[in-house]
C-alpha atoms as a PDB file:
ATOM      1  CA  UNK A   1      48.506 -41.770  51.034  1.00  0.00           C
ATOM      2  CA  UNK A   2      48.289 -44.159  53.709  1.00  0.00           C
ATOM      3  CA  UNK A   3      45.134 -45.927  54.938  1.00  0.00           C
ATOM      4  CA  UNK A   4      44.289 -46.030  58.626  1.00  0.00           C
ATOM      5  CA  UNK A   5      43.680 -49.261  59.712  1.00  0.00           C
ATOM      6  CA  UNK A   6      40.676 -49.938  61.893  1.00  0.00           C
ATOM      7  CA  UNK A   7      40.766 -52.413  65.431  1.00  0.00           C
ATOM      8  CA  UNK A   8      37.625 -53.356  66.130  1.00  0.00           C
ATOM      9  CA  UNK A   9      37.387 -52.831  70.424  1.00  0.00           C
ATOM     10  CA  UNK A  10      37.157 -55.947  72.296  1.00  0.00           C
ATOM     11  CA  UNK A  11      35.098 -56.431  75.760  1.00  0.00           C
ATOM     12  CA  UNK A  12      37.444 -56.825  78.634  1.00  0.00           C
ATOM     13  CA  UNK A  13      36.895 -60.162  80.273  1.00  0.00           C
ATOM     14  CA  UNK A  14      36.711 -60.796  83.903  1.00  0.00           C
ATOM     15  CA  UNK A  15      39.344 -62.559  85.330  1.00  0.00           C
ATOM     16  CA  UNK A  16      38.300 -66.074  86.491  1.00  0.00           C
ATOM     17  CA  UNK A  17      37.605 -65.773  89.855  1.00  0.00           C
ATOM     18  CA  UNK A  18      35.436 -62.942  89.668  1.00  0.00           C
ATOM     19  CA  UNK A  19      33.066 -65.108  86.983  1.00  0.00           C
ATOM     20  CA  UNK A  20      33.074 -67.911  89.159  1.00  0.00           C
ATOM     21  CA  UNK A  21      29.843 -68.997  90.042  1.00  0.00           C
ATOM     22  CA  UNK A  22      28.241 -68.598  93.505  1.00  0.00           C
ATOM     23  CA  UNK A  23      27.712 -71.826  95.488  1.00  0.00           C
ATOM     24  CA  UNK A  24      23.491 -70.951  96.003  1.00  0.00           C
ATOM     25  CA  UNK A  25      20.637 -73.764  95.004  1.00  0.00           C
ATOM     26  CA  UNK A  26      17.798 -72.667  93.385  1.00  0.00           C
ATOM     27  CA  UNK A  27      15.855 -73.252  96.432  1.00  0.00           C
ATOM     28  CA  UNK A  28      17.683 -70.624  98.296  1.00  0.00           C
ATOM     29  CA  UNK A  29      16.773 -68.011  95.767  1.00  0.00           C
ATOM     30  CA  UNK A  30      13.890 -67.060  98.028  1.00  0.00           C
ATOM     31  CA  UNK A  31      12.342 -63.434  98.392  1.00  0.00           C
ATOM     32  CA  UNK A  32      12.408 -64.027 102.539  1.00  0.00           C
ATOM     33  CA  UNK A  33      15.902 -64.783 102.417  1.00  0.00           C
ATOM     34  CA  UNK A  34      17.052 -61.312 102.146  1.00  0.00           C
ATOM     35  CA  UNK A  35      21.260 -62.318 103.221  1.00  0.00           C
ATOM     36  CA  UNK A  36      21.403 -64.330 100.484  1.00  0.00           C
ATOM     37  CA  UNK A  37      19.822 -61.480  98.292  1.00  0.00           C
ATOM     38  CA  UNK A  38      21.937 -58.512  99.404  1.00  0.00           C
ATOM     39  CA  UNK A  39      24.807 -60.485  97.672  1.00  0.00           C
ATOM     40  CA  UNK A  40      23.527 -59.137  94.594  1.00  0.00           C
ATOM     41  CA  UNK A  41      22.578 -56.195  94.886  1.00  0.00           C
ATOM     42  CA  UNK A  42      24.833 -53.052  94.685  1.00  0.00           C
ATOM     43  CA  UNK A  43      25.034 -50.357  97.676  1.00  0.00           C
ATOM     44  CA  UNK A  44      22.254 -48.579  96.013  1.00  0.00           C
ATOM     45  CA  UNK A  45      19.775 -51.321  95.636  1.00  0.00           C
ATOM     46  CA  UNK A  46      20.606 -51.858  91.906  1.00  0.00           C
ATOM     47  CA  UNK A  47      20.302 -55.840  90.560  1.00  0.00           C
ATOM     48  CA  UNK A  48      23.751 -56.915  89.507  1.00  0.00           C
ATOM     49  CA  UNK A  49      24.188 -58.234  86.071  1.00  0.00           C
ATOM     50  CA  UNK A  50      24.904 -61.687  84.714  1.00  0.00           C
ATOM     51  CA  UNK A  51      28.281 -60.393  83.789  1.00  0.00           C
ATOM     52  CA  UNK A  52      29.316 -60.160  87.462  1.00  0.00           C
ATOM     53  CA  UNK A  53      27.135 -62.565  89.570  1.00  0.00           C
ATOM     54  CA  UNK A  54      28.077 -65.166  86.727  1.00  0.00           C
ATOM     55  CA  UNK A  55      24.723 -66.679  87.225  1.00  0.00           C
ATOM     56  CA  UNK A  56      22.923 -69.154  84.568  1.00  0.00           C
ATOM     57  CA  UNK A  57      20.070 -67.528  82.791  1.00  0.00           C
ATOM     58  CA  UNK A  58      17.208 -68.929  84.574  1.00  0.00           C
ATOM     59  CA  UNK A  59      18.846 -68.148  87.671  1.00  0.00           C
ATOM     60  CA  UNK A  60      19.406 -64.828  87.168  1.00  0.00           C
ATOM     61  CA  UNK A  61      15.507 -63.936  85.808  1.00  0.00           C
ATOM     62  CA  UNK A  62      14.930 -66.251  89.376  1.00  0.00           C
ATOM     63  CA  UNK A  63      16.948 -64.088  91.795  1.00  0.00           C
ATOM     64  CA  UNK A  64      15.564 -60.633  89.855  1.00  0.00           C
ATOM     65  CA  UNK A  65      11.875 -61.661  90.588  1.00  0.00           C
ATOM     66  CA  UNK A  66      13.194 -62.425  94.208  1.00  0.00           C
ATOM     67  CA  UNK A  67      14.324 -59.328  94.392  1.00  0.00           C
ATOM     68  CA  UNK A  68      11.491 -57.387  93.101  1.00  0.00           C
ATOM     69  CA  UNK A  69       8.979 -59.272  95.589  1.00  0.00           C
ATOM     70  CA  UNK A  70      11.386 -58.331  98.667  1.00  0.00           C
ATOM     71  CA  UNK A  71      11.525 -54.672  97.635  1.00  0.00           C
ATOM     72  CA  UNK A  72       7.569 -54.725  97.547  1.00  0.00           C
ATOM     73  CA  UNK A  73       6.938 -56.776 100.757  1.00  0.00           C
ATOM     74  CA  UNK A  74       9.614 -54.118 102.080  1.00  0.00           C
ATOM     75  CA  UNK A  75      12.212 -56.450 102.940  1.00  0.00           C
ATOM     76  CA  UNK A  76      15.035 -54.965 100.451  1.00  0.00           C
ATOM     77  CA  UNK A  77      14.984 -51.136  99.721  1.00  0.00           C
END
């Protein structure tokens, strides 16, 4: 009898350039400037994870708030 041996799967990385981080301040993260926003945010309106914006942390929760306040003052749909 022969035992199968198990591979654990591994996540598939992004190459480098797509996890390179976008040249924004944190001042720019601003719910009125909506070009800036539409960078990431998919065709359908959906937030973009960290995983492909490569964003720090506090960015990210930043720029999701933004976001959120532009979709209710109607600026983002």
């Amino acid at each position: 009898m022969s035992k199968k041996i198990k591979f654990s799967k591994r996540k598939k990385m992004l190459s480098a350039s797509a996890r390179r981080r976008p040249n924004i301040s944190f001042e720019d993260l601003n719910f009125r400037n909506v070009e800036v926003l539409k960078k990431f945010i998919t065709e359908n309106g959906k937030i973009l994870s960290r995983y492909y914006t490569g964003l720090p942390t506090h960015f990210q929760r930043r720029l999701a708030r933004e976001i959120k306040r532009a979709r209710q003052v109607l600026l983002l749909r």
